[in-house]
PDB file of N, CA and C in Angstrom:
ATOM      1  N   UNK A   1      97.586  92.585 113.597  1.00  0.00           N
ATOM      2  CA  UNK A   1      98.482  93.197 112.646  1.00  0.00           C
ATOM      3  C   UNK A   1      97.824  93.185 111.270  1.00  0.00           C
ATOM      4  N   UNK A   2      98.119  94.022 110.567  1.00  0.00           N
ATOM      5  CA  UNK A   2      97.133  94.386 109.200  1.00  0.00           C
ATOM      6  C   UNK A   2      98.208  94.200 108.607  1.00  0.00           C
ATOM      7  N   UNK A   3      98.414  93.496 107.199  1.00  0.00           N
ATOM      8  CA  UNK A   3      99.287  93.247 106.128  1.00  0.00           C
ATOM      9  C   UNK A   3      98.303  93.692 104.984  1.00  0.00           C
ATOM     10  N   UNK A   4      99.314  94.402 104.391  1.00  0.00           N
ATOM     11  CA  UNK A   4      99.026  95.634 102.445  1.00  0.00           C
ATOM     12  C   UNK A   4      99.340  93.872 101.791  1.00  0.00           C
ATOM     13  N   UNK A   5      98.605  93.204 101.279  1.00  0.00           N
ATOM     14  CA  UNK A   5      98.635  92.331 100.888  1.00  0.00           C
ATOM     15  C   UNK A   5      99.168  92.663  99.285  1.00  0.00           C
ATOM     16  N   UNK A   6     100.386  91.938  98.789  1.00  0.00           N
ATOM     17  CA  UNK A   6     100.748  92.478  97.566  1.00  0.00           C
ATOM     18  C   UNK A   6     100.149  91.584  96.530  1.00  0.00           C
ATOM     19  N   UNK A   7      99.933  92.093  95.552  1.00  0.00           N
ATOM     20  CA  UNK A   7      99.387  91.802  94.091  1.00  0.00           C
ATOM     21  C   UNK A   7     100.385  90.022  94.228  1.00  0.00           C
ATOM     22  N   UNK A   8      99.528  89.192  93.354  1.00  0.00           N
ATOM     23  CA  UNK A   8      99.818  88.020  92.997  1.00  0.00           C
ATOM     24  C   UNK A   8     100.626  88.261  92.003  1.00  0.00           C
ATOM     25  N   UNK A   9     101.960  87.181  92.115  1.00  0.00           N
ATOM     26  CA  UNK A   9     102.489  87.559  90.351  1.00  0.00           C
ATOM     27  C   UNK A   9     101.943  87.028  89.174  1.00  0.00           C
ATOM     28  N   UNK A  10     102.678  87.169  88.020  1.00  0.00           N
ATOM     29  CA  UNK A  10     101.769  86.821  86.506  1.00  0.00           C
ATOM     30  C   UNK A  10     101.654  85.370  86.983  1.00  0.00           C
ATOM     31  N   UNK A  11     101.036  84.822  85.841  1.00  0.00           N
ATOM     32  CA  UNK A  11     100.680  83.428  85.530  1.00  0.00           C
ATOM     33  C   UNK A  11     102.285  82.689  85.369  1.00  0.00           C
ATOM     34  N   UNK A  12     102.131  81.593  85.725  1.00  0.00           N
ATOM     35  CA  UNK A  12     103.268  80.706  85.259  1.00  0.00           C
ATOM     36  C   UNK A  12     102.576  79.145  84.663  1.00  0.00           C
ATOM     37  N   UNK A  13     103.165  78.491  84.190  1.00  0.00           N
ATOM     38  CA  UNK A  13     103.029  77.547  83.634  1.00  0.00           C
ATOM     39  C   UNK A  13     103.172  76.076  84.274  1.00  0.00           C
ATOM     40  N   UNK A  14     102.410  74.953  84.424  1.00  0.00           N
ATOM     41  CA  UNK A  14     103.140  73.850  85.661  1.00  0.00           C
ATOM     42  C   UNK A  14     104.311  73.566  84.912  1.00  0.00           C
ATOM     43  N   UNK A  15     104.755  73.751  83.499  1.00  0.00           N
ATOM     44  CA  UNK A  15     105.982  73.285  83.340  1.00  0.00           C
ATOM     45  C   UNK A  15     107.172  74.209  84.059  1.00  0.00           C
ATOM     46  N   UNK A  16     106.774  75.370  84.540  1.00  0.00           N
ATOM     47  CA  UNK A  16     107.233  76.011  84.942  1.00  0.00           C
ATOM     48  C   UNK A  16     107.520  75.943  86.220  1.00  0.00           C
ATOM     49  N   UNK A  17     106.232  75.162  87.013  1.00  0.00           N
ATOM     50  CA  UNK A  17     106.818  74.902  88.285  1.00  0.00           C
ATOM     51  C   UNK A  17     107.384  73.476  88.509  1.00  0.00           C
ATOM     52  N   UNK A  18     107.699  73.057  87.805  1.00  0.00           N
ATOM     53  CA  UNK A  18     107.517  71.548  88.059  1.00  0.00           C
ATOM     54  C   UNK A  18     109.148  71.689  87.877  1.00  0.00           C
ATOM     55  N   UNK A  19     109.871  72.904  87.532  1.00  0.00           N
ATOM     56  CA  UNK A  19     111.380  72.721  87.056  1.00  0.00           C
ATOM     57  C   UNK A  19     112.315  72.776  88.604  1.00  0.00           C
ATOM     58  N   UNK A  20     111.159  73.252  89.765  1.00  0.00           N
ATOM     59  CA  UNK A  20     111.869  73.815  91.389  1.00  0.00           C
ATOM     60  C   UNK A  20     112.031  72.719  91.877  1.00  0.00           C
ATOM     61  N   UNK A  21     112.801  72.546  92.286  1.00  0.00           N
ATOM     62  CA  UNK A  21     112.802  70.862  93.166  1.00  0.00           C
ATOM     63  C   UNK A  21     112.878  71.550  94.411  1.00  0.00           C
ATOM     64  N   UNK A  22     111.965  71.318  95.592  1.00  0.00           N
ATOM     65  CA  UNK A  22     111.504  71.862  96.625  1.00  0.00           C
ATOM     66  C   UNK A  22     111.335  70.469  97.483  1.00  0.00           C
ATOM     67  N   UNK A  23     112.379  70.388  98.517  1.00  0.00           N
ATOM     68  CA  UNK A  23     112.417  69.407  99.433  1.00  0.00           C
ATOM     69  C   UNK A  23     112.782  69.342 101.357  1.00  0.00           C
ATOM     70  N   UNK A  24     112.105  68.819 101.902  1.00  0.00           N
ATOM     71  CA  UNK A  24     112.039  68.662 102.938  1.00  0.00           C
ATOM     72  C   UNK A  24     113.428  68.809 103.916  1.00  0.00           C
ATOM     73  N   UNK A  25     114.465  69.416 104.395  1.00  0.00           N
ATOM     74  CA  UNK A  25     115.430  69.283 105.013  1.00  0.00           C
ATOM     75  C   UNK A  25     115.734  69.157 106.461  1.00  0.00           C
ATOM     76  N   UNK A  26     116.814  68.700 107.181  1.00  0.00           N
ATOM     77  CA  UNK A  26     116.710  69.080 108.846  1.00  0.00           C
ATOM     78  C   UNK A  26     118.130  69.706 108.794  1.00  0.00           C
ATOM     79  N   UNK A  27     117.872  70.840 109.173  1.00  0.00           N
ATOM     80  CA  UNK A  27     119.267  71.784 109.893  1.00  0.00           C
ATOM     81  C   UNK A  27     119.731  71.391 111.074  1.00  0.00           C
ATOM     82  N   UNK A  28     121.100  70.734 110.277  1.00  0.00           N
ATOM     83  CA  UNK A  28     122.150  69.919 111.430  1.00  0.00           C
ATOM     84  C   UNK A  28     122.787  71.159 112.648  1.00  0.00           C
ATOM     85  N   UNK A  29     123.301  72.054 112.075  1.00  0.00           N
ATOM     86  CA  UNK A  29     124.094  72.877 111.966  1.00  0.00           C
ATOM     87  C   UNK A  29     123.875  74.707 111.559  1.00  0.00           C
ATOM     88  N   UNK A  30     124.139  75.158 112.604  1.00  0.00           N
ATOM     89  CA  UNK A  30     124.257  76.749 111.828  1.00  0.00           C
ATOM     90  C   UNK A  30     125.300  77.186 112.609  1.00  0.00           C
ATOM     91  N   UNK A  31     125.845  77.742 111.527  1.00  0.00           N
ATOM     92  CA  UNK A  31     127.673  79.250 111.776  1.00  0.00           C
ATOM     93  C   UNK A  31     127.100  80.785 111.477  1.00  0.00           C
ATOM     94  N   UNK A  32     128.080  81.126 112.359  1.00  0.00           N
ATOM     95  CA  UNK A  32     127.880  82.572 111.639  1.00  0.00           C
ATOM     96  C   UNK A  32     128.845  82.668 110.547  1.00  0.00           C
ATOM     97  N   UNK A  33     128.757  83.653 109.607  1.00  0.00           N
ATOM     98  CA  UNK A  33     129.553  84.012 108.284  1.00  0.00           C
ATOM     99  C   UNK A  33     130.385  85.169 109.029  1.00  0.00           C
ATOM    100  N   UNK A  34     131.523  84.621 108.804  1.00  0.00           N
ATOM    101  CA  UNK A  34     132.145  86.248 109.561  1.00  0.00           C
ATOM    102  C   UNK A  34     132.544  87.216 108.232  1.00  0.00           C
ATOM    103  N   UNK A  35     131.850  88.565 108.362  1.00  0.00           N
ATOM    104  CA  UNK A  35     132.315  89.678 108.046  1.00  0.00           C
ATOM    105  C   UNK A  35     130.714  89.906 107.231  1.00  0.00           C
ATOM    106  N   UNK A  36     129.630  88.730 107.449  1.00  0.00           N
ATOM    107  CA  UNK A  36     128.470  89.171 107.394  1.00  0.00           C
ATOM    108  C   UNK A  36     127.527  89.721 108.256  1.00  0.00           C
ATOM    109  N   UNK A  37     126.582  90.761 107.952  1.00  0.00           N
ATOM    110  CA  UNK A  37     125.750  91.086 109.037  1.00  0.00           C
ATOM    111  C   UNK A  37     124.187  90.060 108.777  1.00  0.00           C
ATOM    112  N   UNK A  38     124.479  89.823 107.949  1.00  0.00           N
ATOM    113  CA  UNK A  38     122.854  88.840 107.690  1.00  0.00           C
ATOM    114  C   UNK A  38     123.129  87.524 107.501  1.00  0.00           C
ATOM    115  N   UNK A  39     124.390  86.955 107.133  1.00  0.00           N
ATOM    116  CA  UNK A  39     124.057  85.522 106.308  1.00  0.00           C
ATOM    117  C   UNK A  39     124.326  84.219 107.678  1.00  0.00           C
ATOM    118  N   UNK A  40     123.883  83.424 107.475  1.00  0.00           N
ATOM    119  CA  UNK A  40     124.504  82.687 108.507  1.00  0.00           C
ATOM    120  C   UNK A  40     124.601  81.282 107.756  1.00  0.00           C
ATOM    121  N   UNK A  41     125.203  80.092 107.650  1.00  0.00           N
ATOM    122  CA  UNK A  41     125.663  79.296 107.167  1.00  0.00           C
ATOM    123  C   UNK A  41     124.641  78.265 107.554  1.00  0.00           C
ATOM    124  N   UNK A  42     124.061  77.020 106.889  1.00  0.00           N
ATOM    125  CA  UNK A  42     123.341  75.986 107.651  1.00  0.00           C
ATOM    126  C   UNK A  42     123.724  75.155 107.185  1.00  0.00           C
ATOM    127  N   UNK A  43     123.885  73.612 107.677  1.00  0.00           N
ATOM    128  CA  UNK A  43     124.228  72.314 107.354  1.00  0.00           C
ATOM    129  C   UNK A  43     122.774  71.771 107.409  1.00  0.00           C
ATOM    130  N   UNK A  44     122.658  71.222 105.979  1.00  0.00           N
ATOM    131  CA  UNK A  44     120.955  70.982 105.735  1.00  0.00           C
ATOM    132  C   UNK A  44     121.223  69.182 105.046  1.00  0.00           C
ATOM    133  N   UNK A  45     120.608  68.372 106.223  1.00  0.00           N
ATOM    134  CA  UNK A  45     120.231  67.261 105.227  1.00  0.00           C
ATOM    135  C   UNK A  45     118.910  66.938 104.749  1.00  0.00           C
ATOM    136  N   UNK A  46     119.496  66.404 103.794  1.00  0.00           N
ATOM    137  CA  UNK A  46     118.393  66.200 102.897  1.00  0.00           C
ATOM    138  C   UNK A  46     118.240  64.445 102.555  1.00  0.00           C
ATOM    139  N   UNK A  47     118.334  63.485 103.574  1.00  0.00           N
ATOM    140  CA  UNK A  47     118.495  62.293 103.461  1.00  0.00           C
ATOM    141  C   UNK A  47     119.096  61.934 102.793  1.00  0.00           C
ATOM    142  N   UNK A  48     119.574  61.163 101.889  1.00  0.00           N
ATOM    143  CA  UNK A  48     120.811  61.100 101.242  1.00  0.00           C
ATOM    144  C   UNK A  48     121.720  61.914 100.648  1.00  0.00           C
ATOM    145  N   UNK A  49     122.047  63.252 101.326  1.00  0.00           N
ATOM    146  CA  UNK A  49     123.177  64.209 101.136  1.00  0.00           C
ATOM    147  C   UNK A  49     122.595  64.945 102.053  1.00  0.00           C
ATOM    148  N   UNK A  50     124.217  66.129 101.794  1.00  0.00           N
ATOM    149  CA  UNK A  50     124.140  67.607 102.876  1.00  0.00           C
ATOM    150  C   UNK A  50     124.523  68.676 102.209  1.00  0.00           C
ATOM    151  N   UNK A  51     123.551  69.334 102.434  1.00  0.00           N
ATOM    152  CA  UNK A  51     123.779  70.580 101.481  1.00  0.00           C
ATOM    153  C   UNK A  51     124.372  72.041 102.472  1.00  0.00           C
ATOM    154  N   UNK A  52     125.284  72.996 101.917  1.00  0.00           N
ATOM    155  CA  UNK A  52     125.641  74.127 102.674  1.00  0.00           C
ATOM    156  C   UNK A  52     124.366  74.819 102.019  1.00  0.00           C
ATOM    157  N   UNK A  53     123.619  75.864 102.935  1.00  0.00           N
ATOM    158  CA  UNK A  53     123.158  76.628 102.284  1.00  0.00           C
ATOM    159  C   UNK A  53     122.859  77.895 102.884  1.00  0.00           C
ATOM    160  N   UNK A  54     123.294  79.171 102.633  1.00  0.00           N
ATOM    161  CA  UNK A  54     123.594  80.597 103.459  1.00  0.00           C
ATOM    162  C   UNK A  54     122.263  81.379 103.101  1.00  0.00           C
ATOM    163  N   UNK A  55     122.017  81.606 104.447  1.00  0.00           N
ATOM    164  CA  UNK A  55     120.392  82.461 104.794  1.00  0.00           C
ATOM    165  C   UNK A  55     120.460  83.640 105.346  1.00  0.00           C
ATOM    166  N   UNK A  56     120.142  84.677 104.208  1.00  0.00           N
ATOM    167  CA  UNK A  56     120.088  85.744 105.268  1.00  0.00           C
ATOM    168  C   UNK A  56     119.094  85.981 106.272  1.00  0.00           C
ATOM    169  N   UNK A  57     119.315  85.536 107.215  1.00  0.00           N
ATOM    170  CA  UNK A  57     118.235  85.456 108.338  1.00  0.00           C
ATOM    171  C   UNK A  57     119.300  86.069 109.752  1.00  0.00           C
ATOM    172  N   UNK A  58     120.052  86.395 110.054  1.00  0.00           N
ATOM    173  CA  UNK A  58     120.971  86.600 110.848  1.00  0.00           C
ATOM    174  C   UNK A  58     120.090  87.557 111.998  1.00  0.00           C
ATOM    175  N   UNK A  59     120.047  88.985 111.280  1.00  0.00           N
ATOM    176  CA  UNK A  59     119.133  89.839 112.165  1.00  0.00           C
ATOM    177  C   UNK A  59     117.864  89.508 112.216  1.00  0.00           C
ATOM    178  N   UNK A  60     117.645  88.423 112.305  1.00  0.00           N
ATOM    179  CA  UNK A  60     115.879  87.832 112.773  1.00  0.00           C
ATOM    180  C   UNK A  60     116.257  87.019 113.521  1.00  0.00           C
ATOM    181  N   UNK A  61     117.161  86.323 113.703  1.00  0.00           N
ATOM    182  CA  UNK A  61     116.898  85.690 114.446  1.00  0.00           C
ATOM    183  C   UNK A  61     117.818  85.753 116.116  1.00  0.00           C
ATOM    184  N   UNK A  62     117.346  86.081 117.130  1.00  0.00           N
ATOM    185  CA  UNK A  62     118.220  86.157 118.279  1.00  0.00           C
ATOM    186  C   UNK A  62     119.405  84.803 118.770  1.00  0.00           C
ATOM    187  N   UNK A  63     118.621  83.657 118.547  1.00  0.00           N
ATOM    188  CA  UNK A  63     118.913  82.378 119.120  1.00  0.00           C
ATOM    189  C   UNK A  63     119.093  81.529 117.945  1.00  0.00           C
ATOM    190  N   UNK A  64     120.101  81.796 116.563  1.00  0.00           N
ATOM    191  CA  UNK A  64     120.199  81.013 115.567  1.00  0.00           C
ATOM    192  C   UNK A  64     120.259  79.468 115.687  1.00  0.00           C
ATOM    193  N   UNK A  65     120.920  79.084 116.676  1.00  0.00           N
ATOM    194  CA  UNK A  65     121.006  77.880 117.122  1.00  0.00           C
ATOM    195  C   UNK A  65     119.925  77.138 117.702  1.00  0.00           C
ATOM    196  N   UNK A  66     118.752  77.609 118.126  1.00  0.00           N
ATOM    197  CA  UNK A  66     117.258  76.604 117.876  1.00  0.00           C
ATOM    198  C   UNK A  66     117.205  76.787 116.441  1.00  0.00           C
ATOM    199  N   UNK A  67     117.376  76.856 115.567  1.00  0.00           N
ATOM    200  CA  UNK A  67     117.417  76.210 114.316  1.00  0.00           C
ATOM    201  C   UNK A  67     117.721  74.959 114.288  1.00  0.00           C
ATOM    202  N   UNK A  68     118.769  74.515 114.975  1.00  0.00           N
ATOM    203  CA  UNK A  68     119.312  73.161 114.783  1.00  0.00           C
ATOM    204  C   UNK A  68     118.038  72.196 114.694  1.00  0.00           C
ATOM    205  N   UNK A  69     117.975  71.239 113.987  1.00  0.00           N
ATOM    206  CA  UNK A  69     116.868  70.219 114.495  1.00  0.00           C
ATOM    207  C   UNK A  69     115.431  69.968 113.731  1.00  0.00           C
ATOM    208  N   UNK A  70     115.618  71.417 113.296  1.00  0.00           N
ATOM    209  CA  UNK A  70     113.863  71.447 113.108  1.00  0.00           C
ATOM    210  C   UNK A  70     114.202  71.169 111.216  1.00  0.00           C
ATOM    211  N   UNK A  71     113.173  70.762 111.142  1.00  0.00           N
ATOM    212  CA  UNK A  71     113.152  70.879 109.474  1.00  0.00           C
ATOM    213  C   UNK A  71     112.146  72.197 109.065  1.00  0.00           C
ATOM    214  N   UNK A  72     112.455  72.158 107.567  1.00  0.00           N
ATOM    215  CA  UNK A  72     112.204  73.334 106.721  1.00  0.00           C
ATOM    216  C   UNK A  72     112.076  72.885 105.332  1.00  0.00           C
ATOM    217  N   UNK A  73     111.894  74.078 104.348  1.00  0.00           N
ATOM    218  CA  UNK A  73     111.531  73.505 102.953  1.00  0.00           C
ATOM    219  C   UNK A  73     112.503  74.250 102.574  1.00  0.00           C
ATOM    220  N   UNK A  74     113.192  73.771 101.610  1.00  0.00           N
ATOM    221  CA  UNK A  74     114.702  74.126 100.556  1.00  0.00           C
ATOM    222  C   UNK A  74     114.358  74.250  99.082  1.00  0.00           C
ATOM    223  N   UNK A  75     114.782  74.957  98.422  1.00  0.00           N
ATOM    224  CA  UNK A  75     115.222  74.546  97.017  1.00  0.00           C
ATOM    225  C   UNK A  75     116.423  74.380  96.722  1.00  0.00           C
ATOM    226  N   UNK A  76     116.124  72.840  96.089  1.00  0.00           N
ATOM    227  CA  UNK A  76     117.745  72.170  96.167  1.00  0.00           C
ATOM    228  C   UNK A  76     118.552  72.413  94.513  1.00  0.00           C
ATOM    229  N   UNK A  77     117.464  72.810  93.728  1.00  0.00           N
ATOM    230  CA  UNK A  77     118.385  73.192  92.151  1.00  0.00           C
ATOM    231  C   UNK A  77     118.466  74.267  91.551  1.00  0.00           C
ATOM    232  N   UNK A  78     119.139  75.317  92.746  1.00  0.00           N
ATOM    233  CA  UNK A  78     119.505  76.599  92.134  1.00  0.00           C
ATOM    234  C   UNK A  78     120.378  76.508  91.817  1.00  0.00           C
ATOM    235  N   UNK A  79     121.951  77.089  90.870  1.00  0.00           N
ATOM    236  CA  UNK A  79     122.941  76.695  90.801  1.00  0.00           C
ATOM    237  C   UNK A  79     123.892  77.357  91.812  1.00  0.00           C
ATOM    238  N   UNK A  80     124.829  76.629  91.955  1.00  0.00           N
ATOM    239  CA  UNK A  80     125.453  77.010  93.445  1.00  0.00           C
ATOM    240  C   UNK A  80     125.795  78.728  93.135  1.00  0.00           C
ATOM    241  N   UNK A  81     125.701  79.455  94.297  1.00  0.00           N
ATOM    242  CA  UNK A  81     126.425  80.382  94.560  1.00  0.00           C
ATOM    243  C   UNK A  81     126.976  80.847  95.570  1.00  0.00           C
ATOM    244  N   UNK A  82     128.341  81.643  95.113  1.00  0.00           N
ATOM    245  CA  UNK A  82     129.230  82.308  96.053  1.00  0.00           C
ATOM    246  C   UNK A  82     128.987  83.554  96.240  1.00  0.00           C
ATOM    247  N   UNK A  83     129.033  83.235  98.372  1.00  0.00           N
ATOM    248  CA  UNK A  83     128.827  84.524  98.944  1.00  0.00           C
ATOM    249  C   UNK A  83     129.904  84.702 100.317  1.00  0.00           C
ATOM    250  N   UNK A  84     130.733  85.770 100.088  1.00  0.00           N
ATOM    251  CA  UNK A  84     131.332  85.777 101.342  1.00  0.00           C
ATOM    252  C   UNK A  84     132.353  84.747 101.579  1.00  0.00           C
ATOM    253  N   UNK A  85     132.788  84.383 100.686  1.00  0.00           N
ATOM    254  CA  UNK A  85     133.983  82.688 100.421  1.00  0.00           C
ATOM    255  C   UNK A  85     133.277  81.316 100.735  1.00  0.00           C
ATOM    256  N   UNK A  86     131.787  81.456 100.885  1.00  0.00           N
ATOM    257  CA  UNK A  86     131.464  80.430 101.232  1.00  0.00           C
ATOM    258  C   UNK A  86     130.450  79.938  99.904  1.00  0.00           C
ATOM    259  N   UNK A  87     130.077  78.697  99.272  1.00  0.00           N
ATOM    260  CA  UNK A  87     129.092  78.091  98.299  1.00  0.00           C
ATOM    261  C   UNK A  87     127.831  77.951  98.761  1.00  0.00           C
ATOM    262  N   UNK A  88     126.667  78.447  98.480  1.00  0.00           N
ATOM    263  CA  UNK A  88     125.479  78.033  98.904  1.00  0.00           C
ATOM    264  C   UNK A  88     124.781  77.369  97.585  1.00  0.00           C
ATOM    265  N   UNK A  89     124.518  76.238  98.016  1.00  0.00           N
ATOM    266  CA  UNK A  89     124.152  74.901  96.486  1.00  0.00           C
ATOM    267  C   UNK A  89     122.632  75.094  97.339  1.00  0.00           C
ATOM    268  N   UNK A  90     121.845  76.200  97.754  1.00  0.00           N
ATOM    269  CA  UNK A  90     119.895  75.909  97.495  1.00  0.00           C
ATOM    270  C   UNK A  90     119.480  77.431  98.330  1.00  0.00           C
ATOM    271  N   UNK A  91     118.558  76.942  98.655  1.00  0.00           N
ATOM    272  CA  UNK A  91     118.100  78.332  99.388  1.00  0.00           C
ATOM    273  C   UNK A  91     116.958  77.933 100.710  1.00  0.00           C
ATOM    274  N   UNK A  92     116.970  78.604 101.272  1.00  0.00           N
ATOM    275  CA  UNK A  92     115.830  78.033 102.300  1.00  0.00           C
ATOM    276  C   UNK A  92     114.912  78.997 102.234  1.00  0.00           C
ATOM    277  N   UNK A  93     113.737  78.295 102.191  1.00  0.00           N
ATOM    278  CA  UNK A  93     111.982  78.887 101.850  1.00  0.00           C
ATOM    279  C   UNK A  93     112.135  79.338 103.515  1.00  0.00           C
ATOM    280  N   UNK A  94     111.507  80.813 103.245  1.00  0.00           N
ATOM    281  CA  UNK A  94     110.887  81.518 104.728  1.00  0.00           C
ATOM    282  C   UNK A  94     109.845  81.998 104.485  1.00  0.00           C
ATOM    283  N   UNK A  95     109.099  82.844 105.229  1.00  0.00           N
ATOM    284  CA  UNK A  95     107.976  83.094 105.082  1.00  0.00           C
ATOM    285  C   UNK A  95     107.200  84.732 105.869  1.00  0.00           C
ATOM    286  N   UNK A  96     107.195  85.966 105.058  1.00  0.00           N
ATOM    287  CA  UNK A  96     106.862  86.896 105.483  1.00  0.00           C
ATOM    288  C   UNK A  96     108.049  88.276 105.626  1.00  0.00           C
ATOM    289  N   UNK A  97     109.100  87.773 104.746  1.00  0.00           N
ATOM    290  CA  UNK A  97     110.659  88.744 104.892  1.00  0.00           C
ATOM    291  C   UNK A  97     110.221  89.448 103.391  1.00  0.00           C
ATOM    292  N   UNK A  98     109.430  89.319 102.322  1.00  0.00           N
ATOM    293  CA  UNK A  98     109.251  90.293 101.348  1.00  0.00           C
ATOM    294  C   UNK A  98     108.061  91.321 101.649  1.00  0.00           C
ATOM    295  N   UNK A  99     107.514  90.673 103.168  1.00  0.00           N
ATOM    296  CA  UNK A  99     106.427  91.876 103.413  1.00  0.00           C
ATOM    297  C   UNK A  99     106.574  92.343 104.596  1.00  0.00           C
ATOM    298  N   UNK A 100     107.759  92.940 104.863  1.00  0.00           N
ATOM    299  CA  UNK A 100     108.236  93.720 106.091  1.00  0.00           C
ATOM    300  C   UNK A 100     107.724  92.210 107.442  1.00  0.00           C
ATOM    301  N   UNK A 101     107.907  91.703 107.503  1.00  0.00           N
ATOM    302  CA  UNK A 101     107.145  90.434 108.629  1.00  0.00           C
ATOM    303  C   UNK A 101     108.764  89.783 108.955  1.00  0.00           C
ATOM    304  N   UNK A 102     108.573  89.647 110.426  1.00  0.00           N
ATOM    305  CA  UNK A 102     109.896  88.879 110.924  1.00  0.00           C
ATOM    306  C   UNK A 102     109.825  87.396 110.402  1.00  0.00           C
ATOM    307  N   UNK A 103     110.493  87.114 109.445  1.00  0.00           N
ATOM    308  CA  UNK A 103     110.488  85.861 108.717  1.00  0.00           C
ATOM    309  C   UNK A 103     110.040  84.454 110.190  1.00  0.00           C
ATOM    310  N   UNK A 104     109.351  83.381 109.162  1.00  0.00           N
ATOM    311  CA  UNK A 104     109.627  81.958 110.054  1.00  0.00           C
ATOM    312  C   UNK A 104     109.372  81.243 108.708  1.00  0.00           C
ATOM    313  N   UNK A 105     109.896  80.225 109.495  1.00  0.00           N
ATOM    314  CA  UNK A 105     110.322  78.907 108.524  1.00  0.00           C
ATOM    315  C   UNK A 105     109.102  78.464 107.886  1.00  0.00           C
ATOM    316  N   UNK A 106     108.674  77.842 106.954  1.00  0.00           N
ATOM    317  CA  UNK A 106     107.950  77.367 105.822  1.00  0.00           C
ATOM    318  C   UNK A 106     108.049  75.330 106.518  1.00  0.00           C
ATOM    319  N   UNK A 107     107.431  74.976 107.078  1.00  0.00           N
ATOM    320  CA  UNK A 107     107.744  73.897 107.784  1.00  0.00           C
ATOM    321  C   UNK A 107     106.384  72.561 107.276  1.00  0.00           C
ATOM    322  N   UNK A 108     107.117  71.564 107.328  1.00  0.00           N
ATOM    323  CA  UNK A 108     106.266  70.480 107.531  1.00  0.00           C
ATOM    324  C   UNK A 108     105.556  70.606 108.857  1.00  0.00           C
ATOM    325  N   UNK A 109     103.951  69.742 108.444  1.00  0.00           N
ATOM    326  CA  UNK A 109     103.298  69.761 109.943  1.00  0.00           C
ATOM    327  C   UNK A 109     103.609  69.038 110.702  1.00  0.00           C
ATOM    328  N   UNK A 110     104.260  67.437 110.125  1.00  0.00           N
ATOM    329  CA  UNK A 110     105.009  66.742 111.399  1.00  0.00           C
ATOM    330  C   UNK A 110     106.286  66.280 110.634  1.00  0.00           C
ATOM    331  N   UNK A 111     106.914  65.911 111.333  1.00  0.00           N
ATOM    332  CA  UNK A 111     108.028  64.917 110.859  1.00  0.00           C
ATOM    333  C   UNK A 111     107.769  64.064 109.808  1.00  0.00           C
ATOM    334  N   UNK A 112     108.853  64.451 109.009  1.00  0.00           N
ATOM    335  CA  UNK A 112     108.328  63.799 107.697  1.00  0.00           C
ATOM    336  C   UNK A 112     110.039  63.310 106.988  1.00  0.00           C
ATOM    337  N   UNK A 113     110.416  61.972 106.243  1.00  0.00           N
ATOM    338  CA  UNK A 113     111.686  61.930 106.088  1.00  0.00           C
ATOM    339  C   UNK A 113     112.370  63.297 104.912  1.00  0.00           C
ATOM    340  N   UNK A 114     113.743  63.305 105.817  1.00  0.00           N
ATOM    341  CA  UNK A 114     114.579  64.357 104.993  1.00  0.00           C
ATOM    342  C   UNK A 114     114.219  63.850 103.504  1.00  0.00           C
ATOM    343  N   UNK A 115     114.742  64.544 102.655  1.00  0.00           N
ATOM    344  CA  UNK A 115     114.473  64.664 101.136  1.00  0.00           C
ATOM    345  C   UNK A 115     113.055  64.385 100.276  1.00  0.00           C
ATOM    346  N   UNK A 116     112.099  64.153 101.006  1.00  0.00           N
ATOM    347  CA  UNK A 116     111.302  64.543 100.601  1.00  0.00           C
ATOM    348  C   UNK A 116     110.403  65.385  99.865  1.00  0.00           C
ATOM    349  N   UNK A 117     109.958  65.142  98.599  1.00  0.00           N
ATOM    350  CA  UNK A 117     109.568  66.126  97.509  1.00  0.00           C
ATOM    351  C   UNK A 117     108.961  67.245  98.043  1.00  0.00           C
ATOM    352  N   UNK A 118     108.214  68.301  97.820  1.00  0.00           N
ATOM    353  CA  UNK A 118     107.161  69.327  98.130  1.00  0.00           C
ATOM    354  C   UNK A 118     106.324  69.457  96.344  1.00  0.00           C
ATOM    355  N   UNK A 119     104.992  69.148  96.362  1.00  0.00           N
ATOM    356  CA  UNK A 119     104.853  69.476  94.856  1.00  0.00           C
ATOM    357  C   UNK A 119     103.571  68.566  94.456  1.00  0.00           C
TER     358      UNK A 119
END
């Protein structure tokens, strides 16, 4: 498969990155959102807490429920938002959905404890 590889964005600053808090999670849990066609709901811990956080990943994925289990990388300090009556307090990092590519998860190489920094 050949990927149009897109332009890098501008420069940023490490103070700039250093503001993402990007951490390790395990998806307890996934719902569907009813009256969504994309979002689906996940129960994400993050070792000492649980975060809701809604992914549009719905039409990628056939079998949402092998999600359960596996960990992934989050950003945990976006400020919450409402979608669909439901709060999503982060976002989950995927990988290949801004370049036409059937998204996959952004993953640790092994097991590593929930809440764990990225950075």
């Amino acid at each position: 498969m050949n990927l149009a590889v897109a332009p890098i964005k501008p420069p940023i600053t490490i103070a700039d990155l250093e503001k993402i808090d990007v951490r390790v999670g395990t998806i307890l849990s996934v719902e569907d959102v009813t009256g969504s066609d994309r979002l689906l709901k996940l129960t994400v811990g993050l070792g000492n807490v649980q975060r809701t956080i809604l992914a549009g990943m719905k039409l990628e994925r056939q079998h949402p429920q092998e999600l359960v289990g596996k960990q992934a990388l989050f950003v945990v300090n976006l400020e919450p938002r409402k979608m669909m009556g439901h709060t999503s307090e982060g976002m989950l990092f995927d990988i290949g959905y801004d370049d036409g590519l059937v998204p996959v998860l952004a993953v640790p190489e092994h097991k590593i404890p929930d809440g764990a920094r990225a950075g």
